[in-house]
C-alpha atoms as a PDB file:
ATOM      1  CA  UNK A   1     382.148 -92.682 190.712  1.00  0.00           C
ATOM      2  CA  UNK A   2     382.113 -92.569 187.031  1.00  0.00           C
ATOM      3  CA  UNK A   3     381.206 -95.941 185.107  1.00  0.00           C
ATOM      4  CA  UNK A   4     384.050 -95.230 182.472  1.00  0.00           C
ATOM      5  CA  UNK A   5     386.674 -94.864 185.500  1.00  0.00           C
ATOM      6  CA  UNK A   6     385.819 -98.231 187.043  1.00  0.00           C
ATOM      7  CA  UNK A   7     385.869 -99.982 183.390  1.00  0.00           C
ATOM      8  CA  UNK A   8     389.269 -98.758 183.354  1.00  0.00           C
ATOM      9  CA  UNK A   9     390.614 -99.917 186.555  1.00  0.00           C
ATOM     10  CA  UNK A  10     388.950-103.234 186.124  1.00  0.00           C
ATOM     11  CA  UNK A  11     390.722-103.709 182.594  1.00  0.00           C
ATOM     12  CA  UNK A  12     394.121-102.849 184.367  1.00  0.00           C
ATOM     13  CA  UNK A  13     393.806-104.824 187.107  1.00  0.00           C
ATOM     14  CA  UNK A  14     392.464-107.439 184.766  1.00  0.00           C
ATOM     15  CA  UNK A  15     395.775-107.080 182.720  1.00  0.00           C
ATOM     16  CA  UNK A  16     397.788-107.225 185.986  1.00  0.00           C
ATOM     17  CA  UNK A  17     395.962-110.399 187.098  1.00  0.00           C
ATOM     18  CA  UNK A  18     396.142-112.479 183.900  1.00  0.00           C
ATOM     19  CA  UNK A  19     399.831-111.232 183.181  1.00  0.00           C
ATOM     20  CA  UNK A  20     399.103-110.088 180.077  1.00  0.00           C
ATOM     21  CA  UNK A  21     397.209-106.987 178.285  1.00  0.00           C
ATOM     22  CA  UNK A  22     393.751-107.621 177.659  1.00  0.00           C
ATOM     23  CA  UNK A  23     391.998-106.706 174.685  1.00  0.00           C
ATOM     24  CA  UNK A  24     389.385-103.610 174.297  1.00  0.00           C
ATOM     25  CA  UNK A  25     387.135-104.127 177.070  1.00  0.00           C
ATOM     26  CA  UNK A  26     383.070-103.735 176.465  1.00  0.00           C
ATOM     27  CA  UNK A  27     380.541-104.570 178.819  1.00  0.00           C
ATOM     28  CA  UNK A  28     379.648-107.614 176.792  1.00  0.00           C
ATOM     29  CA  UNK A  29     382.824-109.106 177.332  1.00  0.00           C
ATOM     30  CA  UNK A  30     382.658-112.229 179.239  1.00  0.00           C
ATOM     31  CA  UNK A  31     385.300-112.856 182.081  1.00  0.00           C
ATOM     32  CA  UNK A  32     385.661-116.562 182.310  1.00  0.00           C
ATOM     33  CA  UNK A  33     384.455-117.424 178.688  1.00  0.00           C
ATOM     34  CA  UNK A  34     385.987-114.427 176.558  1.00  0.00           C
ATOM     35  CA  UNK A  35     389.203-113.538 178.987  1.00  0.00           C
ATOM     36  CA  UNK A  36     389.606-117.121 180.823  1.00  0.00           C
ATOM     37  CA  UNK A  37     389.678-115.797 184.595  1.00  0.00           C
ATOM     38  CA  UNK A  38     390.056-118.547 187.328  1.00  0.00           C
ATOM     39  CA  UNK A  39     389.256-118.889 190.773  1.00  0.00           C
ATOM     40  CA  UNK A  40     392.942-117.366 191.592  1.00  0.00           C
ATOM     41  CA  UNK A  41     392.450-114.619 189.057  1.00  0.00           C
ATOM     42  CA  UNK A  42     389.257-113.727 190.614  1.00  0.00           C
ATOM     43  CA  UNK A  43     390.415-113.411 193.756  1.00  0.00           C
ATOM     44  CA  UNK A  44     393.112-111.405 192.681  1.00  0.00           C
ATOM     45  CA  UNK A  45     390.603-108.868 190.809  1.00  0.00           C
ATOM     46  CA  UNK A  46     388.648-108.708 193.961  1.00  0.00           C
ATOM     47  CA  UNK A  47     391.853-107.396 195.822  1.00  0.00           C
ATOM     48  CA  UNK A  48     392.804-104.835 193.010  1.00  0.00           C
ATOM     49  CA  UNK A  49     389.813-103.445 193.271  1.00  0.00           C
ATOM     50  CA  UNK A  50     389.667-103.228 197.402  1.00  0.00           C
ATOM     51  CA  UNK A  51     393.017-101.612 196.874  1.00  0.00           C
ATOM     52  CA  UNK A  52     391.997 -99.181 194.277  1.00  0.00           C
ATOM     53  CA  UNK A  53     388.287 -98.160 195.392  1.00  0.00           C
ATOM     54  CA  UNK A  54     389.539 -98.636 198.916  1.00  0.00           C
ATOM     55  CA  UNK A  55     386.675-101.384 199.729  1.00  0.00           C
ATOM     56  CA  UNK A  56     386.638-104.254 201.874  1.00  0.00           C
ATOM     57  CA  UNK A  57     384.995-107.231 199.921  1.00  0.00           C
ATOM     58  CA  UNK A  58     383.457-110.154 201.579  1.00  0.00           C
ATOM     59  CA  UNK A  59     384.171-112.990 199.176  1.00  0.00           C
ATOM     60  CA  UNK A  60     381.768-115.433 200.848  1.00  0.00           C
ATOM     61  CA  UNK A  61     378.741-112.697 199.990  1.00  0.00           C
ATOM     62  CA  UNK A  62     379.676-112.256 195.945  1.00  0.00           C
ATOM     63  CA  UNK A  63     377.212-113.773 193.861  1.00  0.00           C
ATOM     64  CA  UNK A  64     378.888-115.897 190.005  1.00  0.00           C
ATOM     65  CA  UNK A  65     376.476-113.514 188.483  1.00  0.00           C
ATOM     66  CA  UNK A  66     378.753-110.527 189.848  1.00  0.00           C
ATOM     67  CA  UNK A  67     381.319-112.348 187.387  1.00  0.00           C
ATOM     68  CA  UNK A  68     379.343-112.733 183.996  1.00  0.00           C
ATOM     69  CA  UNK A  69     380.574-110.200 182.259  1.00  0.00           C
ATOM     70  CA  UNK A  70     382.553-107.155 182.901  1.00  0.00           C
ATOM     71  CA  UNK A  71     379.322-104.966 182.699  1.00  0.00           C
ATOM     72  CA  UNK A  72     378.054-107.201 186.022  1.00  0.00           C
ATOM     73  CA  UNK A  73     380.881-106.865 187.602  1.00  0.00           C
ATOM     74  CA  UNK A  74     381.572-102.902 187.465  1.00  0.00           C
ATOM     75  CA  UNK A  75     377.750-102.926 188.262  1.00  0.00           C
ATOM     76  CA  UNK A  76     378.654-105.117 191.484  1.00  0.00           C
ATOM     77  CA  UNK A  77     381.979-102.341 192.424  1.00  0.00           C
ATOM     78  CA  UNK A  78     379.473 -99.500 191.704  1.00  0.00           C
ATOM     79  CA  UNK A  79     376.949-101.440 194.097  1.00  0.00           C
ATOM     80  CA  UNK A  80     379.760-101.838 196.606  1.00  0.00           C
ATOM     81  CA  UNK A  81     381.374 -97.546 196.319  1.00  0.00           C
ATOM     82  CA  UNK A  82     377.206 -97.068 196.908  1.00  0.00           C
ATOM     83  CA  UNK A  83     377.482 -98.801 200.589  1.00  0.00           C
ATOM     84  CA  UNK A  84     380.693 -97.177 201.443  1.00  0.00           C
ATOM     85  CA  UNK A  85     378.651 -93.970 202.333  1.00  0.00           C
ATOM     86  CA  UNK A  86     376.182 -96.182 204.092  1.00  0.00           C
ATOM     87  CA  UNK A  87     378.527 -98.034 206.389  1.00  0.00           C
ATOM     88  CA  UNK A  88     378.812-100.849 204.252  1.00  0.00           C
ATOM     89  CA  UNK A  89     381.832-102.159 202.095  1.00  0.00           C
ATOM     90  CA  UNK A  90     384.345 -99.458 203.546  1.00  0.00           C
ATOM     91  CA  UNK A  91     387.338-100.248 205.168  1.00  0.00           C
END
């Protein structure tokens, strides 16, 4: 999976969670700090991308640093495509 693609569908389903568009998206930018996710938008950005990437994620087994930034956290959906071949993360 390219890293541009899943940038892209974590800035839409960002804009879908928060309700509103989000600004251009770099790695740098910080989810809670910069673009003021919550526990509930989390979650929902954890579901948008099980629905999109077709993954099953285990909530309990996500680490905050997953969340710093949205470099970490494409890093943690690229982690989670990885396992899908593996017998891990798929549905």
């Amino acid at each position: 999976m390219d890293r541009r693609a899943v940038i892209a569908a974590v800035g839409a389903a960002l804009s879908e969670s928060l309700g509103r568009e989000v600004p251009a998206l770099d790695e740098g930018t910080r989810l809670f700090e910069d673009l003021h996710l919550d526990s509930t938008t989390s979650l929902e950005l954890l579901m948008a991308m099980e629905e999109t990437f077709d993954l099953l994620i285990d909530p309990e087994a996500l680490d905050m640093d997953d969340f710093r930034t949205v470099g970490t956290f494409t890093d943690y959906v690229l982690r989670q495509l990885g396992s899908v071949g593996l017998g891990g993360g798929a549905r």
